[in-house]
Protein backbone atom coordinates (compact mmCIF):
# COMPACT_ATOMS: atom_id res chain seq x y z
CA UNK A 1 70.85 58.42 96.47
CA UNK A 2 73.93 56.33 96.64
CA UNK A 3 77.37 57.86 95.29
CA UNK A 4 80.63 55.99 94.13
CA UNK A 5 83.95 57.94 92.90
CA UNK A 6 85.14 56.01 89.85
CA UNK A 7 88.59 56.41 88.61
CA UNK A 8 89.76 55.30 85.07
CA UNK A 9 93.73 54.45 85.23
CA UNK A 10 93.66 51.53 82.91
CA UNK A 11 96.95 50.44 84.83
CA UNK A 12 94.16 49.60 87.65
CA UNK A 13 90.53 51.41 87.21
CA UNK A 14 89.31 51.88 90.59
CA UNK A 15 85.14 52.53 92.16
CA UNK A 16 84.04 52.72 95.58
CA UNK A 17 80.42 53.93 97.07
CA UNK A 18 80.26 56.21 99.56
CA UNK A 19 80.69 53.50 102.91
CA UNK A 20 81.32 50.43 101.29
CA UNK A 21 85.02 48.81 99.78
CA UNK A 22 86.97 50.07 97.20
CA UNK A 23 86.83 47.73 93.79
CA UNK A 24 89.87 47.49 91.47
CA UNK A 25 90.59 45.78 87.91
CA UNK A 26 93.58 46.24 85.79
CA UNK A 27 92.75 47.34 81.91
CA UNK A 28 92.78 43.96 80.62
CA UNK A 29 89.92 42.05 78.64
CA UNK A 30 89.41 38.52 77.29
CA UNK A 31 87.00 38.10 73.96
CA UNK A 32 85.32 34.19 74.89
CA UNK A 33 82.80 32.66 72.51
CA UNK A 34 80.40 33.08 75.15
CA UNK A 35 81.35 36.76 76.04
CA UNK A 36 83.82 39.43 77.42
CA UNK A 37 85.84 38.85 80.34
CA UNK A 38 87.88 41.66 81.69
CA UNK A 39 90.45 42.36 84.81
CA UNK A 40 92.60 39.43 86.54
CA UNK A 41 90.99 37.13 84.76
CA UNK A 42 91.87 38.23 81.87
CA UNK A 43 95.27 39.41 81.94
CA UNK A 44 95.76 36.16 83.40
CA UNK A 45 95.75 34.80 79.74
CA UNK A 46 96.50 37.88 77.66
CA UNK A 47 100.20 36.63 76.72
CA UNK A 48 98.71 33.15 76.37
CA UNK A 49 96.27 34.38 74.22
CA UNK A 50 96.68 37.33 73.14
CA UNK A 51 94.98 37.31 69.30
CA UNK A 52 91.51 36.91 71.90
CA UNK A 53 93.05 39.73 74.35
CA UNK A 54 92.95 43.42 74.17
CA UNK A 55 94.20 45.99 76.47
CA UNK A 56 94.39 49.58 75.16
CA UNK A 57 90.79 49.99 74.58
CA UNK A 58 90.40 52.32 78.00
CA UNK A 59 93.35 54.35 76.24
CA UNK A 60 91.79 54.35 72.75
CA UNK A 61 88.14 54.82 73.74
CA UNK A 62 86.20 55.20 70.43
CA UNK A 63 83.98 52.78 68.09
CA UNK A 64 85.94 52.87 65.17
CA UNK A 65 86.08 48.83 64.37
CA UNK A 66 88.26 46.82 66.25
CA UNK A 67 90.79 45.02 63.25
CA UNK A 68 88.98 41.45 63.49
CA UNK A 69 85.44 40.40 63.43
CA UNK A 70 84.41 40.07 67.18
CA UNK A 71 81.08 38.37 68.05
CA UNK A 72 80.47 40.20 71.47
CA UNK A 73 82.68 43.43 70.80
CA UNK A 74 82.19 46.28 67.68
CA UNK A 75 84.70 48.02 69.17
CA UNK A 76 86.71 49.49 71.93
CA UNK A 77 83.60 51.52 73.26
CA UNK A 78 81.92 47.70 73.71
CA UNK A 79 84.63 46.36 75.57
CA UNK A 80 85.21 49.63 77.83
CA UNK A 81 81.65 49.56 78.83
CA UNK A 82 81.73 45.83 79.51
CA UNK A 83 84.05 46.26 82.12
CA UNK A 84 82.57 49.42 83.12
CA UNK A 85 79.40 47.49 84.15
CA UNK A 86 81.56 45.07 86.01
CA UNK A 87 82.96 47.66 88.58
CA UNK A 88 79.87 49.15 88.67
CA UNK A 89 78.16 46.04 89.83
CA UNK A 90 80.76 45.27 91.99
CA UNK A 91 80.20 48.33 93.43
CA UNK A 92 76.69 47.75 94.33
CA UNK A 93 75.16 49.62 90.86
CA UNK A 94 74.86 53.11 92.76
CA UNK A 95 72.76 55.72 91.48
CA UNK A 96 75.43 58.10 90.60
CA UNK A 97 79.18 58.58 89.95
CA UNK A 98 81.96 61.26 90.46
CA UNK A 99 84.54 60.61 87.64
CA UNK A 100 88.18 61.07 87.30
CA UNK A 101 89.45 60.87 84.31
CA UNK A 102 93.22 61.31 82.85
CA UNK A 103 94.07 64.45 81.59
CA UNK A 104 94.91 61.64 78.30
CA UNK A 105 91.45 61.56 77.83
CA UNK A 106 90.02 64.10 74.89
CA UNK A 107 86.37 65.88 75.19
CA UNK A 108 85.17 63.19 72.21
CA UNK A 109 86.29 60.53 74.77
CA UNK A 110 84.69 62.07 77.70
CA UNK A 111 81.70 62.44 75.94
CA UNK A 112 82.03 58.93 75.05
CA UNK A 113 82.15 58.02 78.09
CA UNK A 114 79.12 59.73 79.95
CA UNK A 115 77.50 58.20 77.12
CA UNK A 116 78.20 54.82 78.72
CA UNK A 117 77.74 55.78 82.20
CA UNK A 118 73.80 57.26 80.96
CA UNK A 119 73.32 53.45 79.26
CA UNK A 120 74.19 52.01 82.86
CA UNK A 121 71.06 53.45 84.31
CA UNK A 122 73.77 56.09 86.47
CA UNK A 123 73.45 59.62 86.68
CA UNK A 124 77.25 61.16 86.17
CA UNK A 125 77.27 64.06 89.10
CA UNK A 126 80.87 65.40 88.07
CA UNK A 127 83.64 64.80 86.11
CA UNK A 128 87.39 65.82 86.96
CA UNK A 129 90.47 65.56 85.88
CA UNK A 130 92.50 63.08 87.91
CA UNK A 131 95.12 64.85 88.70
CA UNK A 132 93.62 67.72 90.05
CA UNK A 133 91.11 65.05 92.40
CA UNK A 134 94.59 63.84 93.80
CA UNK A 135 96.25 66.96 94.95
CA UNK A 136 93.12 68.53 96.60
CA UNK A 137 95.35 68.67 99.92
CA UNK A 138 98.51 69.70 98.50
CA UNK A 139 99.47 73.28 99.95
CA UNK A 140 102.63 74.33 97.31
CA UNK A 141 103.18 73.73 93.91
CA UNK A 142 103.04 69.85 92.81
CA UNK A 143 103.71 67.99 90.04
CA UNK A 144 101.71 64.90 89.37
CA UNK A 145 103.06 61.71 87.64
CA UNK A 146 100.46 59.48 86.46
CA UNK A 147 101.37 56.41 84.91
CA UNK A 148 99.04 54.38 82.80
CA UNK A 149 99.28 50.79 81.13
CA UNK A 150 100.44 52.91 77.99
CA UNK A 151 101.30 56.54 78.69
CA UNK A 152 101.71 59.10 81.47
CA UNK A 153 100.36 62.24 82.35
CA UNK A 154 102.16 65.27 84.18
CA UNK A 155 100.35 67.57 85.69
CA UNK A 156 101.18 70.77 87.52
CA UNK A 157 98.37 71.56 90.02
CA UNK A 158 98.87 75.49 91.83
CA UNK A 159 97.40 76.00 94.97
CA UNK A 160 95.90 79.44 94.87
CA UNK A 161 94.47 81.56 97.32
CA UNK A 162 90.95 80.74 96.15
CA UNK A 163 91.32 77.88 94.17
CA UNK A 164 93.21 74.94 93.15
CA UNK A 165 94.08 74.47 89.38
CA UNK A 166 95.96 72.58 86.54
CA UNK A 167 98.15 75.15 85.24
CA UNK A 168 100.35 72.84 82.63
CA UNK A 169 99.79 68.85 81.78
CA UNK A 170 101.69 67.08 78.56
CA UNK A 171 100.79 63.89 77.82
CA UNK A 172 103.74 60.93 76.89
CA UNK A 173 102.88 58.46 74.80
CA UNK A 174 104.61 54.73 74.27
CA UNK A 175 105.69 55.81 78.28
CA UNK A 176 103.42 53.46 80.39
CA UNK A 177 104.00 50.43 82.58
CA UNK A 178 103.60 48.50 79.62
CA UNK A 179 106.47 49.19 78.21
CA UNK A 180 108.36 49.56 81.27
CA UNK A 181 107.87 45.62 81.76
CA UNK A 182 108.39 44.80 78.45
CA UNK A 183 112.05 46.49 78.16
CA UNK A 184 112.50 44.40 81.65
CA UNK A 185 111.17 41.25 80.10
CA UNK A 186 113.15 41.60 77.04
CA UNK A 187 116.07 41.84 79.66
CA UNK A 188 115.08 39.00 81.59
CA UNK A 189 115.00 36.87 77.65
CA UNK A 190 118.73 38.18 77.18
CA UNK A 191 120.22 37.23 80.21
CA UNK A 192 118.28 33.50 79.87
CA UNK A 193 119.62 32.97 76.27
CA UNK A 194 123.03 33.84 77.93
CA UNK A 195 123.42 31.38 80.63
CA UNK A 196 120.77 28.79 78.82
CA UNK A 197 120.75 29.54 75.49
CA UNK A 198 117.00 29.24 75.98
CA UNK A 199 114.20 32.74 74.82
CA UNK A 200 111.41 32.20 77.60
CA UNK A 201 109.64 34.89 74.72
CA UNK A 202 109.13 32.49 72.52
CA UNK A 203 106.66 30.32 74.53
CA UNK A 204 103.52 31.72 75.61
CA UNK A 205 103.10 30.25 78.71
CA UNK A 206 106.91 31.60 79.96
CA UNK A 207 105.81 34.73 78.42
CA UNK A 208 102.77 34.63 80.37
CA UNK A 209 104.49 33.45 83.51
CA UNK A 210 106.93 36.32 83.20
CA UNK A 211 104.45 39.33 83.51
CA UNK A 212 102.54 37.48 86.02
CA UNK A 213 105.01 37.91 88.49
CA UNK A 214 106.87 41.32 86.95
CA UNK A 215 104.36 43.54 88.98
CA UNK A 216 106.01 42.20 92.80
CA UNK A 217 109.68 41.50 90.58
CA UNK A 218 109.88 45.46 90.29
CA UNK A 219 108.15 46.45 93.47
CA UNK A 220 110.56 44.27 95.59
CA UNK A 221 113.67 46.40 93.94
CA UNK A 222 112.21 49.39 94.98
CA UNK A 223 113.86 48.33 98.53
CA UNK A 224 116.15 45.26 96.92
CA UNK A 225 119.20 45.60 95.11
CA UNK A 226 118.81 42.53 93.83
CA UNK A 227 116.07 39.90 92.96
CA UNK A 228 116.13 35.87 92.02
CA UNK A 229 113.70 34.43 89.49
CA UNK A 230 113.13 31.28 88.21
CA UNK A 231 110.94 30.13 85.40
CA UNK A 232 110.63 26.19 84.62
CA UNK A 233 111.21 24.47 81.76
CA UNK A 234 111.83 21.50 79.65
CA UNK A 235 115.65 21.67 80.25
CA UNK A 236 114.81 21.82 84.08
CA UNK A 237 114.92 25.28 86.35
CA UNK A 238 116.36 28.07 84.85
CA UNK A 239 117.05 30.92 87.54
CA UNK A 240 118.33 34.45 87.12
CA UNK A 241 119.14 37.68 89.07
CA UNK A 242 117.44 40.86 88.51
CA UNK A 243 119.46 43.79 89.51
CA UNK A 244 118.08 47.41 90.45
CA UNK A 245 120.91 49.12 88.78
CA UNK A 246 120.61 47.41 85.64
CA UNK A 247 116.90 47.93 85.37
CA UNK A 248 117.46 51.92 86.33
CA UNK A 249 119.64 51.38 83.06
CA UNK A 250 117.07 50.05 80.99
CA UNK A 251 114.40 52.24 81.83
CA UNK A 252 116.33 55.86 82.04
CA UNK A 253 116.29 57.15 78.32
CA UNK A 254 113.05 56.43 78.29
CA UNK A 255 112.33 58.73 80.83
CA UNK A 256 114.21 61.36 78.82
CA UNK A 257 110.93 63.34 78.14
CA UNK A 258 109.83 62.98 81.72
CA UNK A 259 112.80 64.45 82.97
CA UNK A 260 112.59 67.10 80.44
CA UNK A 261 109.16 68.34 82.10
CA UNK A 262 110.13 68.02 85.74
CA UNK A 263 113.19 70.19 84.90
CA UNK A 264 110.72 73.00 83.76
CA UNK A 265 108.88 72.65 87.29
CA UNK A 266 111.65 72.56 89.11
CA UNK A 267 109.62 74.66 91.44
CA UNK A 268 107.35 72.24 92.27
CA UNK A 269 107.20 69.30 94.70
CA UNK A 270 107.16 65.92 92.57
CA UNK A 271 104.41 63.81 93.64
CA UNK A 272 104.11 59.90 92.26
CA UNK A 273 100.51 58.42 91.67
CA UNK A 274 99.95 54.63 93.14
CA UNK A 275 100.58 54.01 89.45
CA UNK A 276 103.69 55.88 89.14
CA UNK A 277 105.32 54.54 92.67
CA UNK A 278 107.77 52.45 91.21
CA UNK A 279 109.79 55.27 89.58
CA UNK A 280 110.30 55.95 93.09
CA UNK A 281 112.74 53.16 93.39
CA UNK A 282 113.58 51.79 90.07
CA UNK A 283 115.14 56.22 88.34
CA UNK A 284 117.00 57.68 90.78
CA UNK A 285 116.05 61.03 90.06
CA UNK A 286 112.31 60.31 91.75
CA UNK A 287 114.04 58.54 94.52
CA UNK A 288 112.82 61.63 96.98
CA UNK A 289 109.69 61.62 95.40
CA UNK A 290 106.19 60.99 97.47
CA UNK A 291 104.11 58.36 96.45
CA UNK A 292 100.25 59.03 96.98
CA UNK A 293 97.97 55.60 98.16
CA UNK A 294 96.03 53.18 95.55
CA UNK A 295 92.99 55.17 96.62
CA UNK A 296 93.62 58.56 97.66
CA UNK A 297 92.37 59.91 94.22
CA UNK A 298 88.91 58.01 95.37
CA UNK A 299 88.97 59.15 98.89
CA UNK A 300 89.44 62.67 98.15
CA UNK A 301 86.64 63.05 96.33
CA UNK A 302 84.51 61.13 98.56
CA UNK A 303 85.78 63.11 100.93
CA UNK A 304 84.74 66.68 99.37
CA UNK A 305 82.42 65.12 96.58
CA UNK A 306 80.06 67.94 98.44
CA UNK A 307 81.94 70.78 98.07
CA UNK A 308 82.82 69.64 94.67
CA UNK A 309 79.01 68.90 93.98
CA UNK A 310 78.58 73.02 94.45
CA UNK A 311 81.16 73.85 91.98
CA UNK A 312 79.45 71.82 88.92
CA UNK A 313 76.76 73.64 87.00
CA UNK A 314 77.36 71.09 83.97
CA UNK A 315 79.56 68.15 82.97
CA UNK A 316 82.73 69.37 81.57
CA UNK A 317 85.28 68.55 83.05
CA UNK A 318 86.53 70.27 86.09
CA UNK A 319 90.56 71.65 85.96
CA UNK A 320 90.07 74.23 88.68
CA UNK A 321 88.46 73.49 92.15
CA UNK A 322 87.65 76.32 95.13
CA UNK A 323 89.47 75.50 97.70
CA UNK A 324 88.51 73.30 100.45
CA UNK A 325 89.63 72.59 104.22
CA UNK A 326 92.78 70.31 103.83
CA UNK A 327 94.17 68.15 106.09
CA UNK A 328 97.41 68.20 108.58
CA UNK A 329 99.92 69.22 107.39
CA UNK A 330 102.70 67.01 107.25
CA UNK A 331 105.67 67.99 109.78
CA UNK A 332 109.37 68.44 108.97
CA UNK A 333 110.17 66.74 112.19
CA UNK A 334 111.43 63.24 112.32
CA UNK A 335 111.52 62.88 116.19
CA UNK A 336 108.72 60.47 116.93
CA UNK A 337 108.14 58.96 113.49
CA UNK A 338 107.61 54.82 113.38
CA UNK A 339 110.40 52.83 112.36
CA UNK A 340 108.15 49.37 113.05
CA UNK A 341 104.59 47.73 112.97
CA UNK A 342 103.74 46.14 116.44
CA UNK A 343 100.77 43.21 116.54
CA UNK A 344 100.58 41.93 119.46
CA UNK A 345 104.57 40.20 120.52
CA UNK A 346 105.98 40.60 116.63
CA UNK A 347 107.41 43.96 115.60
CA UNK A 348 108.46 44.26 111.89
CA UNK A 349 110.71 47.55 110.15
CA UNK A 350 108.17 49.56 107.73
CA UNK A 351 111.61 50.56 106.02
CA UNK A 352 110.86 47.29 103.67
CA UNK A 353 107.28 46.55 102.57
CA UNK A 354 105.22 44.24 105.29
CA UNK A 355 102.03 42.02 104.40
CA UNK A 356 99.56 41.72 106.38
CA UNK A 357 97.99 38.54 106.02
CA UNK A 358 94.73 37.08 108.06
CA UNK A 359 95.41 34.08 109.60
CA UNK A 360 93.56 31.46 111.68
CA UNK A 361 92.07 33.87 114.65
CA UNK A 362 94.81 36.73 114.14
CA UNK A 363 97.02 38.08 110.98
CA UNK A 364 100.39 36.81 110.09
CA UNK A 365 102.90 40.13 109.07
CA UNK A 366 105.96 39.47 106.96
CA UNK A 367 108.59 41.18 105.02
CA UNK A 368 108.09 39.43 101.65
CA UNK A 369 105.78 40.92 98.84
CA UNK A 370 102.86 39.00 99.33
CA UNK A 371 100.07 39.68 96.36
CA UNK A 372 97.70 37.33 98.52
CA UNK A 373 98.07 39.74 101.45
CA UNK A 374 95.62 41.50 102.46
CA UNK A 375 97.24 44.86 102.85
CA UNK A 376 100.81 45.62 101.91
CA UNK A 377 102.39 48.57 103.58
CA UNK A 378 105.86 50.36 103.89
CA UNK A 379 107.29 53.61 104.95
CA UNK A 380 108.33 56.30 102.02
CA UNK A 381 109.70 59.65 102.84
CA UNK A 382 108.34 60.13 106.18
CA UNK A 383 105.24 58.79 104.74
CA UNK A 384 102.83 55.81 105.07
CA UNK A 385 102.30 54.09 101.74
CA UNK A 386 99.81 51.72 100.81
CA UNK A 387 101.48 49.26 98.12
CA UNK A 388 98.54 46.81 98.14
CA UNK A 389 94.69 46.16 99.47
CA UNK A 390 92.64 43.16 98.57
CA UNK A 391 89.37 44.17 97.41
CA UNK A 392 87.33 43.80 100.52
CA UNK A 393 89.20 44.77 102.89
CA UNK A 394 87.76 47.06 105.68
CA UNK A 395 91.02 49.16 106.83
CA UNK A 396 91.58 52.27 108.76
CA UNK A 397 94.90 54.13 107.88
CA UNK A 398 96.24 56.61 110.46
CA UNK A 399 96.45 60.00 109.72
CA UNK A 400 100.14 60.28 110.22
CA UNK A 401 102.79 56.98 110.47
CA UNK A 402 104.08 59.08 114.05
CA UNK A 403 104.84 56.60 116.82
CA UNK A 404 101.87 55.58 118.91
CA UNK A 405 99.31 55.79 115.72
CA UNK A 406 97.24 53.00 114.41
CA UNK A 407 96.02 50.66 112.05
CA UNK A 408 92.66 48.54 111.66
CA UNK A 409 92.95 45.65 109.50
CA UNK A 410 89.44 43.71 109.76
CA UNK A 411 88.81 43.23 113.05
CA UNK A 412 92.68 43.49 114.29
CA UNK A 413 94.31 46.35 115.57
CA UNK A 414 98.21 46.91 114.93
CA UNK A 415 100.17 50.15 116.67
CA UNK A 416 102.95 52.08 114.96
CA UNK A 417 106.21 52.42 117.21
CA UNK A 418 109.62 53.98 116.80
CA UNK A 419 112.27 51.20 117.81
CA UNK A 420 116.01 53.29 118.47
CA UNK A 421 119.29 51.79 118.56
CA UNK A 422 118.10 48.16 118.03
């Protein structure tokens, strides 16, 4: 019986069967007259269009009716499971699913859900809170950030003797990347009427052209202090500069509530979802924070999905897990630890993000942000972050990012390698 872990974070829902590539599509969905269209695709034309796009129907699962007359949607629940059949397809339709859900999620939605999953033809094995699927290695206190295209869930996860378990989550609402790049694109508007008297807000296509390219704008100041942009228009090019510190200002009373919660845990280690990871540049108090990999909610369970599998007698969902063999532990010890990426005579720092890109009969690496890539990785805290993987991709992370480790990218092979006083 085939098996896929399916995680909803409508920020960037994620499936992959046991063996096979991982699968990824933002929350985003496009009514046509000839259908529903959801992911890239979609979001691709939701500021074009948006009176035809929707994109909080993963956050407000239910079938109450959507506010206009659709011919191929009732409401939310149609368009959710729409795009659920999509990832499961693309997935290869396996027989049955371990789900992770948001601890945002309430039992009517869950139910809601399985509901869905039964009218795929899939038999749901588990379901678990996300949270508690992502710190399954964690050996001290941890608190999760999770940040949706909407909201964000914190989560403290206690790693008992016996078992691992949520012991406090609070859900913010209005707090998701949504409106994280809106306050930034509202910024962007300001400074343009400033030096151009010109609001690129009031055209859909600049509006559309802005959040297109938002997502690697805000990733590139995790490491930049500073970023150009330029947007065309019919008085010519108009460019501007997007600085770190004045985004930190933009976005930091809006974090007020955040902040409020990780004060409480003070105790615990703060941990950033691939969701969350660009607090970890962009509010300096999550500067020393870790940032877990696009998939390591999916590979966990994959991982244990057996020893998880025991622990389910029914399908609520789980908050509490026995606890398992975890993996090595992560050493204090910087002696040793890569500063570079090595394939074959080029050598690039992992201190900034590096694409790798496939390329004729070899891969191409670079220090830019490159969404085409086919992996994007950089070093964070003594740690080996994914930023980026194009669906697809067959790659082999190392266990550690220690000197003399490796990575498999397709069919090439690049080594890890401390570089001193260079």
């Amino acid at each position: 019986m085939t098996l896929a872990a399916l995680e909803l974070n409508d920020q960037l829902l994620l499936i992959q069967a046991e063996g096979e590539d991982l699968h990824a599509e933002p929350g985003y969905a496009h009514l046509t007259p000839t259908g529903v269209e959801t992911g890239e695709h979609a979001r691709a034309v939701a500021w074009r269009e948006p009176q035809h796009s929707y994109n909080q129907y993963w956050c407000h699962l239910n079938q109450s009716s959507l506010p206009a007359k659709q011919d191929h949607a009732r409401h939310h629940a149609d368009i959710a499971y729409v795009q659920l059949q999509h990832l499961w397809q693309q997935a290869g339709s396996p027989e049955s699913l371990i789900v992770m859900v948001p601890g945002s999620f309430s039992d009517d939605q869950v139910s809601l859900l399985l509901g869905m999953i039964s009218a795929l033809g899939c038999e749901t094995k588990a379901v678990i809170d996300s949270a508690l699927a992502a710190c399954v290695q964690i050996t001290r206190n941890t608190l999760l950030i999770d940040m949706q295209l909407h909201q964000t869930v914190l989560t403290v996860c206690h790693p008992g003797a016996s078992a691992l378990s949520i012991v406090d989550q609070e859900v913010i609402p209005d707090l998701g990347i949504q409106q994280l790049h809106n306050s930034v694109a509202r910024h962007i508007s300001n400074m343009l009427i400033d030096s151009y008297r010109y609001d690129p807000l009031h055209t859909s296509a600049h509006e559309q052209a802005i959040f297109n390219e938002m997502p690697a704008w805000l990733t590139r100041l995790r490491w930049d202090n500073e970023v150009s942009g330029t947007l065309s228009s019919d008085q010519g090019e108009l460019t501007f500069i997007l600085r770190r510190e004045d985004v930190r200002n933009l976005i930091y009373e809006r974090l007020a509530n955040l902040r409020s919660f990780v004060a409480k845990h003070s105790d615990s280690e703060v941990l950033l979802s691939h969701a969350a990871g660009l607090l970890a540049g962009l509010a300096a108090d999550f500067s020393a924070a870790s940032v877990a990999g696009q998939a390591a909610v999916v590979d966990n369970m994959l991982l244990s999905h057996l020893q998880t599998l025991e622990q389910t007698d029914d399908l609520h969902r789980l908050r509490s897990l026995a606890r398992v063999a975890t993996g090595p532990t992560q050493t204090d010890s910087t002696h040793g630890l890569a500063t570079h990426v090595l394939y074959r005579d080029q050598a690039l720092t992992l201190h900034k993000p590096v694409s790798i890109q496939f390329e004729n009969d070899g891969i191409r690496l670079s220090n830019e942000i490159d969404n085409d890539a086919e992996l994007i990785i950089v070093i964070k805290n003594q740690s080996l972050e994914i930023l980026h993987t194009a669906p697809g991709t067959d790659t082999i992370m190392p266990g550690s990012c220690r000197s003399g480790e490796s990575i498999k990218v397709g069919d090439h092979q690049l080594t890890l390698i401390e570089v001193r006083d260079a």
